[in-house]
N, C-alpha and C. Protein backbone atom coordinates (compact mmCIF):
# COMPACT_ATOMS: atom_id res chain seq x y z
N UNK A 1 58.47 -13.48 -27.19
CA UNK A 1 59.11 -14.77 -27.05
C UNK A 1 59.34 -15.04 -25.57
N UNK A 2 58.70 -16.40 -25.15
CA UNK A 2 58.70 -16.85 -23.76
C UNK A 2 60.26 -17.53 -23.66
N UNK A 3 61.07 -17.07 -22.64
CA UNK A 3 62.64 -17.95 -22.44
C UNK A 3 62.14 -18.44 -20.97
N UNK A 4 62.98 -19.67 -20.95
CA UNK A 4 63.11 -20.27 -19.84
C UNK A 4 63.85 -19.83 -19.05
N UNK A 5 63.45 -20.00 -17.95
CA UNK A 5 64.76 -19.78 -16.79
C UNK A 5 65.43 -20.74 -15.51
N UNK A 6 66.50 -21.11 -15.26
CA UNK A 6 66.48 -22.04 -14.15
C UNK A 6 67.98 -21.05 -13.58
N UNK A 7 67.57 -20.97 -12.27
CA UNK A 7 68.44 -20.40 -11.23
C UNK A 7 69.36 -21.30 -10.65
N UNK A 8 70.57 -21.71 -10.47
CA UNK A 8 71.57 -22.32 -9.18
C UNK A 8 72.12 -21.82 -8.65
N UNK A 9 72.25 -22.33 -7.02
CA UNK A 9 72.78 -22.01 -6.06
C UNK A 9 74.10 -22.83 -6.19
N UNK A 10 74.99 -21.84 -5.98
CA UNK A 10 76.68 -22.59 -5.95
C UNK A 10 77.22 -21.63 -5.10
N UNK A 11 78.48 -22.90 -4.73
CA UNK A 11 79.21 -22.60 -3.75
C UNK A 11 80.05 -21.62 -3.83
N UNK A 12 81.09 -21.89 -5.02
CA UNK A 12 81.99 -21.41 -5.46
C UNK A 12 81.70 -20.69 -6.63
N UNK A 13 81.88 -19.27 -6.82
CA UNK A 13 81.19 -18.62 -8.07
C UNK A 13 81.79 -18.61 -9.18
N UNK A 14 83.51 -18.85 -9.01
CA UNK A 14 84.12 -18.50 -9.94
C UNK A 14 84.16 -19.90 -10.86
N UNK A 15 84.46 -20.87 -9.83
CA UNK A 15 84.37 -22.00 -10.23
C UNK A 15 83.50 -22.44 -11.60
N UNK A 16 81.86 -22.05 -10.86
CA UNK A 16 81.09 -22.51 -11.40
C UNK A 16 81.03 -21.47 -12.91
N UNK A 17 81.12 -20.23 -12.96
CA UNK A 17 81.57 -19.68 -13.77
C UNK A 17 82.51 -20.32 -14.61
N UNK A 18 83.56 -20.33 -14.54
CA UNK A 18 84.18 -21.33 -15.76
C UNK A 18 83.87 -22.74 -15.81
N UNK A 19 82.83 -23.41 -15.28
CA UNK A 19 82.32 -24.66 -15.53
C UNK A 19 81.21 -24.35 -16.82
N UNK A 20 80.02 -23.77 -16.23
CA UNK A 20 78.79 -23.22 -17.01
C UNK A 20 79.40 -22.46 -18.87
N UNK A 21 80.16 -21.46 -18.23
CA UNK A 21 81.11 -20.77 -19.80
C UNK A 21 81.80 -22.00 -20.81
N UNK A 22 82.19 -23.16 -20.18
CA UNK A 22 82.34 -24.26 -20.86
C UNK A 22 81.69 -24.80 -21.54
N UNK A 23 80.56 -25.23 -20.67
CA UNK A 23 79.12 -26.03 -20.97
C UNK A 23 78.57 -24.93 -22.38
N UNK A 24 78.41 -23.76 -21.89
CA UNK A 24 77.86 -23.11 -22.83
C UNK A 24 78.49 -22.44 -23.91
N UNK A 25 79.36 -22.84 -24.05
CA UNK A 25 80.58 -22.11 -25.02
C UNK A 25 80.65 -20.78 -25.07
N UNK A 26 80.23 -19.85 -24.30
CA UNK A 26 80.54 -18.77 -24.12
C UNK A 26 80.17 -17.87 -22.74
N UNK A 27 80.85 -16.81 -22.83
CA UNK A 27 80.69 -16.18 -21.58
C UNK A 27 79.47 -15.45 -21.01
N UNK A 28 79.26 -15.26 -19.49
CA UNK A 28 77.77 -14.73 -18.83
C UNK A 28 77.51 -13.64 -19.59
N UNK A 29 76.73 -13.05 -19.98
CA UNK A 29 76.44 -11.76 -20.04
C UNK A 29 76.39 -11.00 -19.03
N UNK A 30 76.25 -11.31 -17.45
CA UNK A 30 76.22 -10.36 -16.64
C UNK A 30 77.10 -10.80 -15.22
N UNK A 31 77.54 -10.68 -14.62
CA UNK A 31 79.11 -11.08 -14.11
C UNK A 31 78.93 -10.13 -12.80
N UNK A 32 78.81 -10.65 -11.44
CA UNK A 32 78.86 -10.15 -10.24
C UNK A 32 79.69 -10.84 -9.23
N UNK A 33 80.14 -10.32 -8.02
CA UNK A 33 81.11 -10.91 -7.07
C UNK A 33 80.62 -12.07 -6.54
N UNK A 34 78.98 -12.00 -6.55
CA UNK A 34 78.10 -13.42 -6.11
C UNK A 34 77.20 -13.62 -6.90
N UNK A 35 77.10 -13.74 -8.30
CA UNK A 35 75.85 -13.63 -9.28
C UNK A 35 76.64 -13.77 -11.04
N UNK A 36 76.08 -14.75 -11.65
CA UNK A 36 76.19 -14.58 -13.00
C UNK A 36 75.16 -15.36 -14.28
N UNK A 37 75.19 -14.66 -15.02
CA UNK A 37 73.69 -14.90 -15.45
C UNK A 37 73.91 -15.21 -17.59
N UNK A 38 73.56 -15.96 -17.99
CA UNK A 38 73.89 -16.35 -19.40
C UNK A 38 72.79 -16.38 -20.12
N UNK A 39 72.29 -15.51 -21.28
CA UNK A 39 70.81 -15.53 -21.67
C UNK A 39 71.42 -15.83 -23.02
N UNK A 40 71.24 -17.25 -23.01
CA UNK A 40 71.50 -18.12 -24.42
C UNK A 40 70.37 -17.98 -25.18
N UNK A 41 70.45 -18.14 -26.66
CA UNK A 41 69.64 -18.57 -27.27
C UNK A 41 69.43 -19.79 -27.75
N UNK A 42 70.51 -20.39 -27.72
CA UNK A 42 69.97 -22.06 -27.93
C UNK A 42 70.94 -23.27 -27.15
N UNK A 43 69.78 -23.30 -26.41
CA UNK A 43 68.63 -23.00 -26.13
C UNK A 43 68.17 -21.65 -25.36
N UNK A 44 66.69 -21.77 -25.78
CA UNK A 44 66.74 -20.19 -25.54
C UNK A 44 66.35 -20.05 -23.89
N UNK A 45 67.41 -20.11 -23.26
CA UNK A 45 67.05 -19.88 -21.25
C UNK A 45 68.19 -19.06 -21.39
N UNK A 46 67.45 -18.18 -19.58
CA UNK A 46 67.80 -17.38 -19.27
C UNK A 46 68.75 -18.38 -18.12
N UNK A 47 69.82 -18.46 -17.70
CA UNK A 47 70.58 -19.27 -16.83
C UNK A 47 71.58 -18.61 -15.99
N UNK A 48 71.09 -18.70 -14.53
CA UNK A 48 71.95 -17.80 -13.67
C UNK A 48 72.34 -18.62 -12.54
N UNK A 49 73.48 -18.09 -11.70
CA UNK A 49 74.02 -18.64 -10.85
C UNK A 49 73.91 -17.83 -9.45
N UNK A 50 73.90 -18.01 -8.68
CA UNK A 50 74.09 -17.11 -7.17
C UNK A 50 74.85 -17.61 -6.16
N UNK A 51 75.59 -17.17 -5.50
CA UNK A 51 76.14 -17.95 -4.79
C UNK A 51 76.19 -17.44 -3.01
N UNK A 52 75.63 -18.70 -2.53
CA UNK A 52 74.96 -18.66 -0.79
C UNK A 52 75.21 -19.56 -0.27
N UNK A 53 75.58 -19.08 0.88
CA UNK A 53 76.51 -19.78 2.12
C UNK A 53 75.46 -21.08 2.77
N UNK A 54 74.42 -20.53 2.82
CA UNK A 54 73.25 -21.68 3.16
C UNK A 54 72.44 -22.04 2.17
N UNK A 55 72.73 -21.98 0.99
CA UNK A 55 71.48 -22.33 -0.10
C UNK A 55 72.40 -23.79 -0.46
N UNK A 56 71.00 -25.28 -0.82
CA UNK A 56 71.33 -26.43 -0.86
C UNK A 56 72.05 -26.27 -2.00
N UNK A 57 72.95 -26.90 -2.84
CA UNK A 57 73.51 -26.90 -4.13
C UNK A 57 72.40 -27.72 -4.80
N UNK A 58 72.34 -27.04 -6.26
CA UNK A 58 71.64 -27.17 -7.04
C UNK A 58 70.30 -26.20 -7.80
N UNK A 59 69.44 -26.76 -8.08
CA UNK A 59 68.41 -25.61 -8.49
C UNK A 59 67.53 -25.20 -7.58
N UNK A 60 67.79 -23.85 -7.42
CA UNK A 60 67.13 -22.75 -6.56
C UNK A 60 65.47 -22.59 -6.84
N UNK A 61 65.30 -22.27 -8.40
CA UNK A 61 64.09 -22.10 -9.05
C UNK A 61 64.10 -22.33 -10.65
N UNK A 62 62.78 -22.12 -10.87
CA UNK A 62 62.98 -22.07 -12.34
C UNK A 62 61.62 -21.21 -12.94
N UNK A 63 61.91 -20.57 -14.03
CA UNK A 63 60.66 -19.61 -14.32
C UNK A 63 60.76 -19.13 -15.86
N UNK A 64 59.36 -18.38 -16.33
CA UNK A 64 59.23 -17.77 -17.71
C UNK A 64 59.72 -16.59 -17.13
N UNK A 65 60.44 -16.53 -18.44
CA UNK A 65 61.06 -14.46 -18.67
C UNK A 65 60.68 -14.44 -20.03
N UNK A 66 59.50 -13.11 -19.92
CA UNK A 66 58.75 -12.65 -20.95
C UNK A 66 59.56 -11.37 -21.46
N UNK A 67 58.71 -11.15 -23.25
CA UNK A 67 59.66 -10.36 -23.42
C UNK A 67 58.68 -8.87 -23.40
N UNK A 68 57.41 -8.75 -23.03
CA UNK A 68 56.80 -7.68 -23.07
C UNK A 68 55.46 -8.36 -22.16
N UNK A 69 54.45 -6.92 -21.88
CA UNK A 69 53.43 -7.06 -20.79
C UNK A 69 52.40 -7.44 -21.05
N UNK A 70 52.11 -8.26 -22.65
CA UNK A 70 51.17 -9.07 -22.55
C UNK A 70 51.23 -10.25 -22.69
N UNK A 71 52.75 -10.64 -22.95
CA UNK A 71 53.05 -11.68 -22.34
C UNK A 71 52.78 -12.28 -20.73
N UNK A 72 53.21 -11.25 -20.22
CA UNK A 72 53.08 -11.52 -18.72
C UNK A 72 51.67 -11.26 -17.89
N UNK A 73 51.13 -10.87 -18.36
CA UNK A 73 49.37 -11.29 -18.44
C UNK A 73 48.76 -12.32 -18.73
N UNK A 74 49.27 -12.64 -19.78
CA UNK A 74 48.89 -13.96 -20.17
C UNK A 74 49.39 -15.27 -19.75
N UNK A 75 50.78 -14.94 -18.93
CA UNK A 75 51.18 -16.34 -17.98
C UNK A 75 50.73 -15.73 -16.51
N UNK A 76 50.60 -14.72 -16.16
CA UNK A 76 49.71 -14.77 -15.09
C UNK A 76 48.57 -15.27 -14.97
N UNK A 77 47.96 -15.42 -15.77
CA UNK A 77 46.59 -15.83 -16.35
C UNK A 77 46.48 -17.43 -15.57
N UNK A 78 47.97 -18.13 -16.10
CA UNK A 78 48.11 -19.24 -16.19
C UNK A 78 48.13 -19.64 -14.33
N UNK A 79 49.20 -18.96 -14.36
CA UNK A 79 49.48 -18.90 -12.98
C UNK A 79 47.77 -18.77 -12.12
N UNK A 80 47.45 -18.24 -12.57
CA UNK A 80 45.83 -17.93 -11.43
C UNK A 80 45.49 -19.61 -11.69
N UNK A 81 45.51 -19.71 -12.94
CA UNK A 81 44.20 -20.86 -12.91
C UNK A 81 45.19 -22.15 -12.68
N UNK A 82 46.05 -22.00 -12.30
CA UNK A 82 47.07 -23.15 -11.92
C UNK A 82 46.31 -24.04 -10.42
N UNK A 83 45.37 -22.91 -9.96
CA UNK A 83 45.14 -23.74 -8.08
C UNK A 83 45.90 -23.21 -7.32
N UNK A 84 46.79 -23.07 -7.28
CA UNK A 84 48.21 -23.20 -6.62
C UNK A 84 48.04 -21.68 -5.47
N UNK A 85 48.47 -21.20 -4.44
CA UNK A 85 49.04 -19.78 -3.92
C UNK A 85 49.57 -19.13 -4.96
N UNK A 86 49.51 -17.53 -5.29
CA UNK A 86 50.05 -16.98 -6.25
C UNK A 86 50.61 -15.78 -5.18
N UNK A 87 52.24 -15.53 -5.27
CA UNK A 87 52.61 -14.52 -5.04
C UNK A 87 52.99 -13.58 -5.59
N UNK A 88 51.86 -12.28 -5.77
CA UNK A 88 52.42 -11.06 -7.12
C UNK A 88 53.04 -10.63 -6.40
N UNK A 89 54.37 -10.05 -6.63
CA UNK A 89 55.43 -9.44 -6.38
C UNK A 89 55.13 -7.98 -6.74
N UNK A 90 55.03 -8.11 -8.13
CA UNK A 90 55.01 -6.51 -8.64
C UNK A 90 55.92 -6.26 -9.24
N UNK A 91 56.25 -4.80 -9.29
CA UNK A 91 57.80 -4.48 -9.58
C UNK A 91 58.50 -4.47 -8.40
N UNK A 92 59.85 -5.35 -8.71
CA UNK A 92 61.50 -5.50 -7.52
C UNK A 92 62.21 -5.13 -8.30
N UNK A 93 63.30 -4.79 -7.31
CA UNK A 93 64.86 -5.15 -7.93
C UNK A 93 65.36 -6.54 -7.11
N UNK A 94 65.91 -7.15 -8.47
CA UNK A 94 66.38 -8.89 -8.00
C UNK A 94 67.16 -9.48 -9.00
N UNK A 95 68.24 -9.08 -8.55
CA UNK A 95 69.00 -10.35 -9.53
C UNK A 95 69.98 -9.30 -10.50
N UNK A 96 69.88 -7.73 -9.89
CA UNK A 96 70.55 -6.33 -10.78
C UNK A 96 69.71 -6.71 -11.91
N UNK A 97 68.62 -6.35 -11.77
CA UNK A 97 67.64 -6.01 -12.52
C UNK A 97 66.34 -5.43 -11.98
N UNK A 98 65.91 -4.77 -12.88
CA UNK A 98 64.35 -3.73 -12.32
C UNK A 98 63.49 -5.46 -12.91
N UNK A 99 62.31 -5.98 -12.69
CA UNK A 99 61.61 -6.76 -12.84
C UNK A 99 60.16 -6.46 -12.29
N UNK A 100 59.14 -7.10 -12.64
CA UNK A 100 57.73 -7.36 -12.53
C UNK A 100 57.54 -8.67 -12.28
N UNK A 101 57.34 -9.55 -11.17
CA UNK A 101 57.42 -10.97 -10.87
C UNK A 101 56.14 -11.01 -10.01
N UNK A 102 55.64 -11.86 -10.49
CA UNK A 102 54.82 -13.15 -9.62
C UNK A 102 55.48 -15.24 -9.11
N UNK A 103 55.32 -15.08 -8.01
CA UNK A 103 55.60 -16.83 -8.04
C UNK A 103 54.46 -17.49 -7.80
N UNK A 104 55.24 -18.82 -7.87
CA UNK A 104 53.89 -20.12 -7.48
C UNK A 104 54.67 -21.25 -7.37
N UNK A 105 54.11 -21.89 -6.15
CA UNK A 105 54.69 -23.57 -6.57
C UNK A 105 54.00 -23.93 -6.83
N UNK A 106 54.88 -25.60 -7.17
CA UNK A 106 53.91 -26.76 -7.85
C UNK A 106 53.62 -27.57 -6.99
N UNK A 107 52.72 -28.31 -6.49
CA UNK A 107 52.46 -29.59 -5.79
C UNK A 107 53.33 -30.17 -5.26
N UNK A 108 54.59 -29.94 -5.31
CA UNK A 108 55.70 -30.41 -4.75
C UNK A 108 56.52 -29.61 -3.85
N UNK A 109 56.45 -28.24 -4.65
CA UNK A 109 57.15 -27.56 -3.56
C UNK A 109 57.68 -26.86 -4.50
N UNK A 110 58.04 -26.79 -5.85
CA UNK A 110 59.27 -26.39 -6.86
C UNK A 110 59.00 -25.02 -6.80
N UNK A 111 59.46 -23.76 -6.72
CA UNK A 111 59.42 -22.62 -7.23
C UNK A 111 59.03 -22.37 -8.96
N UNK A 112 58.14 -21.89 -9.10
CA UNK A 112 58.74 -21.06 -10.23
C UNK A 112 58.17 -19.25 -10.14
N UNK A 113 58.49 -18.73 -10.82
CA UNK A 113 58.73 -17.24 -11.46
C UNK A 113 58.38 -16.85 -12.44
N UNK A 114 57.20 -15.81 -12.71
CA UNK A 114 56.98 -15.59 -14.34
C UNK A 114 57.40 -14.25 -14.01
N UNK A 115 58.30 -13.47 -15.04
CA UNK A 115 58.19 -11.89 -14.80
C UNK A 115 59.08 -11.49 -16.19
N UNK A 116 58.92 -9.93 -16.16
CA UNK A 116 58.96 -9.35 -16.83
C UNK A 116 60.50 -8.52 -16.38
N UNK A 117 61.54 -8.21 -16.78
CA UNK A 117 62.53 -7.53 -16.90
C UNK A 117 62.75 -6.52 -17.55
N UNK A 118 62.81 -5.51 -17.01
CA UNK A 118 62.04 -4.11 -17.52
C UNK A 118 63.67 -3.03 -17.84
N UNK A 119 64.69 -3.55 -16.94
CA UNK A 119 65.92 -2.21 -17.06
C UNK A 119 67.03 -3.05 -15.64
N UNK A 120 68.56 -2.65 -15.77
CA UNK A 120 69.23 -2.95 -14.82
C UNK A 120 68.96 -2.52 -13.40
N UNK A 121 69.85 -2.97 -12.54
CA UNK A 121 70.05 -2.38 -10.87
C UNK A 121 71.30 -2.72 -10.79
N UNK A 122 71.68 -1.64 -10.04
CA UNK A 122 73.58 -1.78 -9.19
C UNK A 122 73.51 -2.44 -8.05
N UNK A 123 72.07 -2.78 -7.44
CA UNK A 123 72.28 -3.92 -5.91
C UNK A 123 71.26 -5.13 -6.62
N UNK A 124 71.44 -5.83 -6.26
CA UNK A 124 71.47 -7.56 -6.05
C UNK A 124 69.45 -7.43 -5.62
N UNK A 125 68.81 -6.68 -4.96
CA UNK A 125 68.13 -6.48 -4.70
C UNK A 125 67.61 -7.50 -3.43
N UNK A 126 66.13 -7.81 -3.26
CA UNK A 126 65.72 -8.72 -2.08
C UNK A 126 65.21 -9.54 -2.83
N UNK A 127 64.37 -10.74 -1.82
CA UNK A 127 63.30 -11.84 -2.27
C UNK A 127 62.08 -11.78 -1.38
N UNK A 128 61.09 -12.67 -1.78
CA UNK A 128 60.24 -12.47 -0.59
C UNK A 128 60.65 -13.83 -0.35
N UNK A 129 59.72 -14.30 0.47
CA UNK A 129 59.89 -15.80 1.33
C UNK A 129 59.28 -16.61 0.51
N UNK A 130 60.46 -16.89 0.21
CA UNK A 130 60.10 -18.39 -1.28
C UNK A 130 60.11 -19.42 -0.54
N UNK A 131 60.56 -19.99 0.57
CA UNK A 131 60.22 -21.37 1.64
C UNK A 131 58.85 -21.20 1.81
N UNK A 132 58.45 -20.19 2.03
CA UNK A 132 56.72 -20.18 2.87
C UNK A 132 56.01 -20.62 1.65
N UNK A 133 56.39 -20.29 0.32
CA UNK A 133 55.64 -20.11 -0.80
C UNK A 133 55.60 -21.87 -1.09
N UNK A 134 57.21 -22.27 -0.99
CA UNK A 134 57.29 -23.49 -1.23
C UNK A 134 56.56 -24.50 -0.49
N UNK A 135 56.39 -23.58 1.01
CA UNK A 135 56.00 -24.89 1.85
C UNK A 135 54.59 -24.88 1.94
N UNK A 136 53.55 -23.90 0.83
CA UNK A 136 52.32 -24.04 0.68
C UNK A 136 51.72 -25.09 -0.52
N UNK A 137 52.55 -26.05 -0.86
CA UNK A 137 52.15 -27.56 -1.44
C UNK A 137 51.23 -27.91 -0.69
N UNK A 138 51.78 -28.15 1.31
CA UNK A 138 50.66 -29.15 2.04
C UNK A 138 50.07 -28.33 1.51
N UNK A 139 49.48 -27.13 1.72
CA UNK A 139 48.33 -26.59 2.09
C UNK A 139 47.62 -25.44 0.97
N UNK A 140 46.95 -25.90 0.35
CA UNK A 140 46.73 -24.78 -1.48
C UNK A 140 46.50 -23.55 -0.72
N UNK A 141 45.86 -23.51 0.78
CA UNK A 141 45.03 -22.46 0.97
C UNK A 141 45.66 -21.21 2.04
N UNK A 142 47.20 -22.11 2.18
CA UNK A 142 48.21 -21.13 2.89
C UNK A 142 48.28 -19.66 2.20
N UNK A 143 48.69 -18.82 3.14
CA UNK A 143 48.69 -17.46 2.68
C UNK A 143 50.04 -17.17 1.92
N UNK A 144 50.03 -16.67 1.06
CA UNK A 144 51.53 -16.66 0.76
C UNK A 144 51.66 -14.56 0.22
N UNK A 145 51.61 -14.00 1.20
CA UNK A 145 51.64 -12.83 1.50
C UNK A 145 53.38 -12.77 1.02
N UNK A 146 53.67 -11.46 0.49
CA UNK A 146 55.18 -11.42 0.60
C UNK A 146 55.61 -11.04 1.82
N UNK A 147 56.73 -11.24 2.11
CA UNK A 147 57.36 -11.11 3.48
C UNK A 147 58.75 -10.58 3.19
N UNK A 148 59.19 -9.46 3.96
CA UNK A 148 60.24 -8.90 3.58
C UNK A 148 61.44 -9.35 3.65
N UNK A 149 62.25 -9.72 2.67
CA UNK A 149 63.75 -10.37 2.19
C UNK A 149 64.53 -10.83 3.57
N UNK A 150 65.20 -11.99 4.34
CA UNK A 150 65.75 -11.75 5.48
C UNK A 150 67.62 -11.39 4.43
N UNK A 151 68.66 -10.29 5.04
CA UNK A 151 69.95 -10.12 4.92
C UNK A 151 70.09 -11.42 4.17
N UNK A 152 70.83 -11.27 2.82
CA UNK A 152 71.65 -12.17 2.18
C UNK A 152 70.70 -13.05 1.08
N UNK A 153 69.29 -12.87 1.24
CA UNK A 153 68.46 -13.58 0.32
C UNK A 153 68.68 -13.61 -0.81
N UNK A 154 68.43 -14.73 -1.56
CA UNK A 154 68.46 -14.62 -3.03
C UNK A 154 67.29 -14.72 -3.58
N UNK A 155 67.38 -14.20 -4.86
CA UNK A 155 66.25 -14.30 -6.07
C UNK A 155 67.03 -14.34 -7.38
N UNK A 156 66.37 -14.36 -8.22
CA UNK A 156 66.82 -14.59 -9.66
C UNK A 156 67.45 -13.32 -10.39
């Protein structure tokens, strides 16, 4: 089963925490000093929050979370024949979680994320450079190499 995912950047964590627990009638499943994350089933998204001193308010990204590895073959698949720069990640830790991620934007610039979530992490982990990724819209044929996390990055 493919779940959706959409990431926000907020200011205030706690805040937004009892805003979202409202909205969704119940509480995150996973609860950090800058991070909280709600894997509803209905609808069925994965919905997390992060919270960064320079990230714009609003949505960060949005992506498939698969529930096994031929799932995630098979939206990689998608991802290739999308056109688009594809950045395989591989296995990270991101988001206090072990994961298997690839990105891609869309023609616009939007992030998304297909990956696989394999087991927890006790650190927050890195990102690669999701601006460069984003800012390869102008250009299909930009490189979008990963680039190592700068201090404080977020990911999903």
């Amino acid at each position: 089963m493919k779940r959706f995912h959409v990431h926000v950047g907020v200011t205030d964590i706690d805040r937004s925490i009892a805003f979202y627990s409202s909205l969704f009638g119940t509480e995150p499943a996973v609860v950090k000093a800058d991070y909280a994350k709600w894997m509803l089933d209905d609808p069925c998204v994965n919905f997390a929050i992060s919270m960064r001193e320079d990230a714009a308010k609003g949505i960060e990204h949005v992506g498939l979370q698969v529930a096994d590895k031929a799932e995630l073959e098979q939206v990689y698949g998608r991802l290739k024949a999308a056109d688009r720069p594809v950045l395989e990640e591989g296995a990270t830790t991101c988001c206090y979680a072990q994961s298997e991620k690839s990105w891609i934007a869309d023609p616009d610039g939007v992030v998304w994320e297909a990956f696989l979530t394999e087991g927890e992490s006790t650190t927050y982990g890195g990102s690669p450079d999701l601006d460069r990724l984003a800012s390869a819209h102008a250009s299909p044929d930009a490189c979008c190499a990963p680039q190592p996390a700068p201090a404080g990055a977020s990911c999903c």
